[in-house]
C-alpha atoms as a PDB file:
ATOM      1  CA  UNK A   1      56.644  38.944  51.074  1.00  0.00           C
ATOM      2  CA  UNK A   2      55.836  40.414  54.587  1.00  0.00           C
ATOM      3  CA  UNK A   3      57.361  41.800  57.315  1.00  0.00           C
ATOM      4  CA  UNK A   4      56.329  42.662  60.877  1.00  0.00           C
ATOM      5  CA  UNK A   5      56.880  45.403  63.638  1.00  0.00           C
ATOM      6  CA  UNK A   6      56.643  45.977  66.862  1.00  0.00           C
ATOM      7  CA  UNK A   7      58.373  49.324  68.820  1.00  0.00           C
ATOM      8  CA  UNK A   8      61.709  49.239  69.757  1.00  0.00           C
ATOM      9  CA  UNK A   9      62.935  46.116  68.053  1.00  0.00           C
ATOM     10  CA  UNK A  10      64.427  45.504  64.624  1.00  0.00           C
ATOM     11  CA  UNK A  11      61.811  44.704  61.555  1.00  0.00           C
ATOM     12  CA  UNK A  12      61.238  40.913  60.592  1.00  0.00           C
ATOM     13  CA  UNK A  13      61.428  39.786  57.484  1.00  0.00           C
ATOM     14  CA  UNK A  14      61.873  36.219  57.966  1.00  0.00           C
ATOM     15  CA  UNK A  15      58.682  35.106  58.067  1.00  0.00           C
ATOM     16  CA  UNK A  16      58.300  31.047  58.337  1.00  0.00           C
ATOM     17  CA  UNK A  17      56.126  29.901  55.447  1.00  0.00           C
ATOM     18  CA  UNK A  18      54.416  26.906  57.337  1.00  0.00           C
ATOM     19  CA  UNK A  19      52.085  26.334  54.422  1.00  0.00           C
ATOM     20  CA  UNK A  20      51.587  27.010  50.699  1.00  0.00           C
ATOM     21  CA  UNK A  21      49.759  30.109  51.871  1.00  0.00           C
ATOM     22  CA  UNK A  22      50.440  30.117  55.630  1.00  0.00           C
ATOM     23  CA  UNK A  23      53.344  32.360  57.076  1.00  0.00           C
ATOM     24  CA  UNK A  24      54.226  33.164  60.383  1.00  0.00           C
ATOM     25  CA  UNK A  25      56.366  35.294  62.569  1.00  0.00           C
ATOM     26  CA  UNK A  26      57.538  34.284  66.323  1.00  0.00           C
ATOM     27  CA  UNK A  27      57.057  37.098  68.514  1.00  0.00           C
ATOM     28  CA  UNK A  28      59.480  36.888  71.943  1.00  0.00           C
ATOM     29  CA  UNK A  29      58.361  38.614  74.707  1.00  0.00           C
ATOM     30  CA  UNK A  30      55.273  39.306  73.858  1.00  0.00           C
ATOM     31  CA  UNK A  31      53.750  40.441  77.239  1.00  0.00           C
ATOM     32  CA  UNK A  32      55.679  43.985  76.642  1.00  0.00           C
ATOM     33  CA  UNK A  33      54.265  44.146  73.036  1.00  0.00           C
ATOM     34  CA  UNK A  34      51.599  46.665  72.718  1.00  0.00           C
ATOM     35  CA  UNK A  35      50.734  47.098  69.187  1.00  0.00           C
ATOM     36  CA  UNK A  36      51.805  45.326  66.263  1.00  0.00           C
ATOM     37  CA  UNK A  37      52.787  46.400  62.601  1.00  0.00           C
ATOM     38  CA  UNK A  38      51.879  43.481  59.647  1.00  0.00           C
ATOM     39  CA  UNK A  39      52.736  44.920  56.205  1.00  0.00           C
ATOM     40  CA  UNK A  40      53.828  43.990  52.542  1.00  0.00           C
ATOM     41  CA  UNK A  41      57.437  44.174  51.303  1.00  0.00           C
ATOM     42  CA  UNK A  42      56.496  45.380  48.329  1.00  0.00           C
ATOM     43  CA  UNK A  43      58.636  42.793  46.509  1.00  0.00           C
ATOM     44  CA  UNK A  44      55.725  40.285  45.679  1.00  0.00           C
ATOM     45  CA  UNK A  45      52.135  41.706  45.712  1.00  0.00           C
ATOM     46  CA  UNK A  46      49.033  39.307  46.248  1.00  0.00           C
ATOM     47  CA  UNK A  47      47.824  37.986  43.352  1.00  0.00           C
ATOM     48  CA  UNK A  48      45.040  39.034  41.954  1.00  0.00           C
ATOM     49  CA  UNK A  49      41.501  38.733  44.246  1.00  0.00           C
ATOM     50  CA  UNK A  50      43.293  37.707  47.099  1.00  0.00           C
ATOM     51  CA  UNK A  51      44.952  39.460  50.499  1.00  0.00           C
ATOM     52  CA  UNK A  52      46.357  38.469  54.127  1.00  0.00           C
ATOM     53  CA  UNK A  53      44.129  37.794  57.074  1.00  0.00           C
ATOM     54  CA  UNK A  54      46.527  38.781  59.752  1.00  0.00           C
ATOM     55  CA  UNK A  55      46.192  36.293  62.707  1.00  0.00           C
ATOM     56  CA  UNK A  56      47.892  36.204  66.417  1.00  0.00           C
ATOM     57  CA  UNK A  57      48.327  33.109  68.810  1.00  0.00           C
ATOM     58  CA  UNK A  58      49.325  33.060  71.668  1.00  0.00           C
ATOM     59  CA  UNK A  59      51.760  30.567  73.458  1.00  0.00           C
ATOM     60  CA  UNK A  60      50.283  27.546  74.522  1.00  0.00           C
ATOM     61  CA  UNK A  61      52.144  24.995  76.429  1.00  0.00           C
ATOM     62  CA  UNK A  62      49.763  22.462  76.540  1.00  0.00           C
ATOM     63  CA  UNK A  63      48.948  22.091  73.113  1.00  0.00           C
ATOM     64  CA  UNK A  64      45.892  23.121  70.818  1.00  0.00           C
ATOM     65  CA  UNK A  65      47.161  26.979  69.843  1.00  0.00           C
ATOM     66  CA  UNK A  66      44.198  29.054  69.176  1.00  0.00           C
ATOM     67  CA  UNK A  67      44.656  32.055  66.989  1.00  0.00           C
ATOM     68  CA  UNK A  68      42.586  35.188  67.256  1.00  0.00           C
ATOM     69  CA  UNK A  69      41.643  37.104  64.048  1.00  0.00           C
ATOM     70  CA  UNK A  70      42.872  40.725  63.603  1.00  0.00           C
ATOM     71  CA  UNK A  71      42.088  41.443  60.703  1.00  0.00           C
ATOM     72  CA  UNK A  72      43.672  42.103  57.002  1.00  0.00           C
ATOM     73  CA  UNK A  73      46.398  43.500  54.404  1.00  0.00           C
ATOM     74  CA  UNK A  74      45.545  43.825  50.775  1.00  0.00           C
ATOM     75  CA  UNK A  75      47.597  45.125  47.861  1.00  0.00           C
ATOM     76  CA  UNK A  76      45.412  48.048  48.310  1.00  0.00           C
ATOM     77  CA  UNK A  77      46.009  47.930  51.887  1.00  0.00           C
ATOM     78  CA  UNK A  78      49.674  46.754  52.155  1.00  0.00           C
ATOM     79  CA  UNK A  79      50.045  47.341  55.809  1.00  0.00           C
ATOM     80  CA  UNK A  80      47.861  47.733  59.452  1.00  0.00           C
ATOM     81  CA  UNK A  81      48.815  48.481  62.554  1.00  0.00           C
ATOM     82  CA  UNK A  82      46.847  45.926  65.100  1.00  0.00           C
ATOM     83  CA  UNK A  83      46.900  46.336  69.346  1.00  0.00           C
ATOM     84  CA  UNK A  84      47.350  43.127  70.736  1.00  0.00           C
ATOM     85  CA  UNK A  85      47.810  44.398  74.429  1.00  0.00           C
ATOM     86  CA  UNK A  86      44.146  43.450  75.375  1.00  0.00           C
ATOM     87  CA  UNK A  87      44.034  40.599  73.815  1.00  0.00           C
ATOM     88  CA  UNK A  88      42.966  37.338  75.531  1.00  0.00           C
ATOM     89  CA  UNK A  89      44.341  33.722  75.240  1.00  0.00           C
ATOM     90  CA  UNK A  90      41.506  31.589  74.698  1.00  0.00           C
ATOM     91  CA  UNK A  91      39.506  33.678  72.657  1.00  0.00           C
ATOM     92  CA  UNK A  92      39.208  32.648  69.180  1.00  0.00           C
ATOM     93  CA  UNK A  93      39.700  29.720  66.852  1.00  0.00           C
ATOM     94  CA  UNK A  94      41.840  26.791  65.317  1.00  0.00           C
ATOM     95  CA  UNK A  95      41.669  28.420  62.111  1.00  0.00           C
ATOM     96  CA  UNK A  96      43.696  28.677  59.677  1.00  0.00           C
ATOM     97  CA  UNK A  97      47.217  27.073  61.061  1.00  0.00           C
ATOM     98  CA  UNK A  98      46.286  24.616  63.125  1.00  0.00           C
ATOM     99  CA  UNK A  99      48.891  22.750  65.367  1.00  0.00           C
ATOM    100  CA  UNK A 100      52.070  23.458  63.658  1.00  0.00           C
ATOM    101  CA  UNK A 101      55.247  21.610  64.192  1.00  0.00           C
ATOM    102  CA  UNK A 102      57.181  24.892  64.623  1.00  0.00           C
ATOM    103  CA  UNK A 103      58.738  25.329  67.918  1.00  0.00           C
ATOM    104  CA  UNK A 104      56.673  26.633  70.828  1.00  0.00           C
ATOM    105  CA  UNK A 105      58.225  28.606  73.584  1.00  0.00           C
ATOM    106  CA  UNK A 106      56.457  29.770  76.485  1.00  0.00           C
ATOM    107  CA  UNK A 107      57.282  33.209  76.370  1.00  0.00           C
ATOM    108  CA  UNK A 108      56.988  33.181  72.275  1.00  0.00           C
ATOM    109  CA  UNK A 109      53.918  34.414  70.763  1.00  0.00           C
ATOM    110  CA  UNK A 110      52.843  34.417  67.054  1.00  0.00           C
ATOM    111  CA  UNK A 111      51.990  36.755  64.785  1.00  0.00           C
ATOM    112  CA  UNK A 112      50.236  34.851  61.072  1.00  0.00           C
ATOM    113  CA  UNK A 113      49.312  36.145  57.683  1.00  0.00           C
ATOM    114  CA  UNK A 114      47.056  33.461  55.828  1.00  0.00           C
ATOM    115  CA  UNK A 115      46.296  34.363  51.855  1.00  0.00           C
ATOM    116  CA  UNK A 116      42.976  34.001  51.567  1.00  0.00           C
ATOM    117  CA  UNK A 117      40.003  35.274  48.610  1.00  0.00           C
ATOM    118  CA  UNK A 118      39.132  38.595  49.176  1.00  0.00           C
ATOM    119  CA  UNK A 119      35.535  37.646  48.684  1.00  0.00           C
ATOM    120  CA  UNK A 120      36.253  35.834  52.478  1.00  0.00           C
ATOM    121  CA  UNK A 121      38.355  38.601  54.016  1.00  0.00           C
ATOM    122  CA  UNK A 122      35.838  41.124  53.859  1.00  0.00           C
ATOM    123  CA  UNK A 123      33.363  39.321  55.336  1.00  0.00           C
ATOM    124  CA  UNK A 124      35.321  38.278  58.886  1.00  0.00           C
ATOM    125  CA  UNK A 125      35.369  39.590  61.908  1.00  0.00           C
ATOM    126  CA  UNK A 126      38.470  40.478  63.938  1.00  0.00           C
ATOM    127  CA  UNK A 127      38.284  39.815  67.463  1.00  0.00           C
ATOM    128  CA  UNK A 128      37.166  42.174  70.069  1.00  0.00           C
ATOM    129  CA  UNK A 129      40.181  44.801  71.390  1.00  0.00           C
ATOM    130  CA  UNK A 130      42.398  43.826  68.097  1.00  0.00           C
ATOM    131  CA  UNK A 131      40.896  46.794  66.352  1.00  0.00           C
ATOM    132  CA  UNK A 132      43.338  48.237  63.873  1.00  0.00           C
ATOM    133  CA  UNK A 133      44.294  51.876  64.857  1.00  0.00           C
ATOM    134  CA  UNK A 134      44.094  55.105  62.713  1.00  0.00           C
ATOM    135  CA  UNK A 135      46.890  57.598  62.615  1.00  0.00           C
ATOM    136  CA  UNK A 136      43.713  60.097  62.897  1.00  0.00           C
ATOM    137  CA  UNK A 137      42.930  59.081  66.447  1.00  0.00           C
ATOM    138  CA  UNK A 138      46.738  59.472  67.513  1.00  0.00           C
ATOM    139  CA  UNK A 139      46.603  62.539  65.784  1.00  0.00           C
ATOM    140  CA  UNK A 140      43.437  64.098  67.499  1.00  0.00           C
ATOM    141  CA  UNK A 141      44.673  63.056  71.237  1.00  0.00           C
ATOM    142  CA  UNK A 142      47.392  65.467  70.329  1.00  0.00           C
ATOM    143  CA  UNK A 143      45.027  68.683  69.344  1.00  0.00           C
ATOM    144  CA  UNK A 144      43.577  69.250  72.367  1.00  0.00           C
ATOM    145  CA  UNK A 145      43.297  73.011  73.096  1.00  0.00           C
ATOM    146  CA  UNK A 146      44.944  75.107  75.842  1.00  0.00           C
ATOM    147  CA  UNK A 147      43.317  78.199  77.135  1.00  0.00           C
ATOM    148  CA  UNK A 148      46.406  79.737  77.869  1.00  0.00           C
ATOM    149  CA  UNK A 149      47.955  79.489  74.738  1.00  0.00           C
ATOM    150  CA  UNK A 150      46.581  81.314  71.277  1.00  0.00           C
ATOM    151  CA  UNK A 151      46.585  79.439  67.935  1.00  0.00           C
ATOM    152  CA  UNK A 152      47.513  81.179  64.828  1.00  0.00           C
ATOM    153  CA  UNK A 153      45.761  79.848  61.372  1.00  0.00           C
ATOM    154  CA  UNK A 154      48.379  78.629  59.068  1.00  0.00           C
ATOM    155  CA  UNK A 155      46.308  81.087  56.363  1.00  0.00           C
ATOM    156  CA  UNK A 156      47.087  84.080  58.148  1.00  0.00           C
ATOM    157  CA  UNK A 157      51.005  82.709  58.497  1.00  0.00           C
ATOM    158  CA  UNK A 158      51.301  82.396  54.988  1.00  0.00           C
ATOM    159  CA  UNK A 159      49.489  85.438  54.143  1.00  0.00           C
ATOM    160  CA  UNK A 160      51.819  87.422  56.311  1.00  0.00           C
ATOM    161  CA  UNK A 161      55.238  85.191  54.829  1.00  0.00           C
ATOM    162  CA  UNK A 162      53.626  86.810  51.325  1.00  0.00           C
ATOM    163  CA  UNK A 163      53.479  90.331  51.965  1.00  0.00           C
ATOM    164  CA  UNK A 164      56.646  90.252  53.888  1.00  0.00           C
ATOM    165  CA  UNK A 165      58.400  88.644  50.256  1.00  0.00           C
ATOM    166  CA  UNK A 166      56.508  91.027  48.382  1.00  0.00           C
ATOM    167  CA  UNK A 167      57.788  94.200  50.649  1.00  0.00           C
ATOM    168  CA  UNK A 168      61.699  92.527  50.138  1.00  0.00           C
ATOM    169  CA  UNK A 169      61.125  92.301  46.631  1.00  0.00           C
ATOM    170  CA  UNK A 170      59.970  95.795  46.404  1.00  0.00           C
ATOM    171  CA  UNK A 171      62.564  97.411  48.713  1.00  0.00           C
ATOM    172  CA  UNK A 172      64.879  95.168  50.617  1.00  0.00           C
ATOM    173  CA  UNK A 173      65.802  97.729  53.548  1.00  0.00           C
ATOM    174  CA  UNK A 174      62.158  97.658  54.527  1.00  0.00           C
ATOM    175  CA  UNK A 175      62.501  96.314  57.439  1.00  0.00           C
ATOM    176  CA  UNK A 176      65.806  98.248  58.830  1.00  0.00           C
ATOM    177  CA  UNK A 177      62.794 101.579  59.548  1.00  0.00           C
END
């Protein structure tokens, strides 16, 4: 039903369904893991009123695993990309997995997606630093101007592509004077 991301490594699909509603993906080498992709399959959609709160834990040797709230994937929604580089073990809760009797390995993290009511979803809050990121603020990093170099508008490109198909249409040796 889900799968999960991260840059540079193949997509998981095998998500361990540790509950009825519970399911969770082991995340190896986590310290070099910057940002993190949660998203639907597409093969089974929520049912109706419900979505994924999208959890992470990190490993915990000792015991008690504490999982920190990023946030959540809906049908509407069906996928997030979370950063998890400045997160901090410690911070959040017990909720919703528990101790698990899946295998913990120091240098393992994990990544959870707990079905929950809608209703409940919208009305959490992820912790601080998870904060899902926009393709808008990647985007606007990118358009930063350069004095030294002149930007065309894309209107006055096309209008120029149109006259020149209009002039080859009209005489196609136009250009050859």
């Amino acid at each position: 039903m889900f799968g999960c991301l991260v840059a540079g490594r193949l997509v998981q699909t095998d998500a361990q369904q540790v509950a009825g509603d519970k399911f969770v993906f082991n995340l190896p080498d986590y310290e070099n893991v910057n940002h993190v992709v949660v998203f639907m399959l597409g093969t089974v959609p929520f049912p109706a009123g419900m979505g994924g709160a999208v959890y992470f834990s990190f490993p915990d040797p000792v015991g008690g695993q504490v999982w920190q709230l990023l946030g959540f994937i809906t049908n509407d929604k069906p996928s997030a990309i979370f950063k998890i580089s400045q997160l901090k073990p410690g911070e959040g809760g017990e909720h919703p997995f528990g101790v698990m009797t899946v295998p913990r390995l120091a240098s393992v993290a994990q990544v959870g997606v707990s079905i929950e009511p809608l209703e409940q979803l919208v009305q959490q809050t992820p912790v601080s630093g998870a904060t899902v990121c926009a393709v808008d603020s990647f985007m606007q990093s990118q358009m930063t101007p350069n004095p030294s170099e002149m930007f065309i508008p894309a209107s006055s490109i096309l209008k120029w592509y149109e006259n020149f198909q209009r002039r080859m249409a009209q005489n196609p040796n136009f250009w050859k004077t």
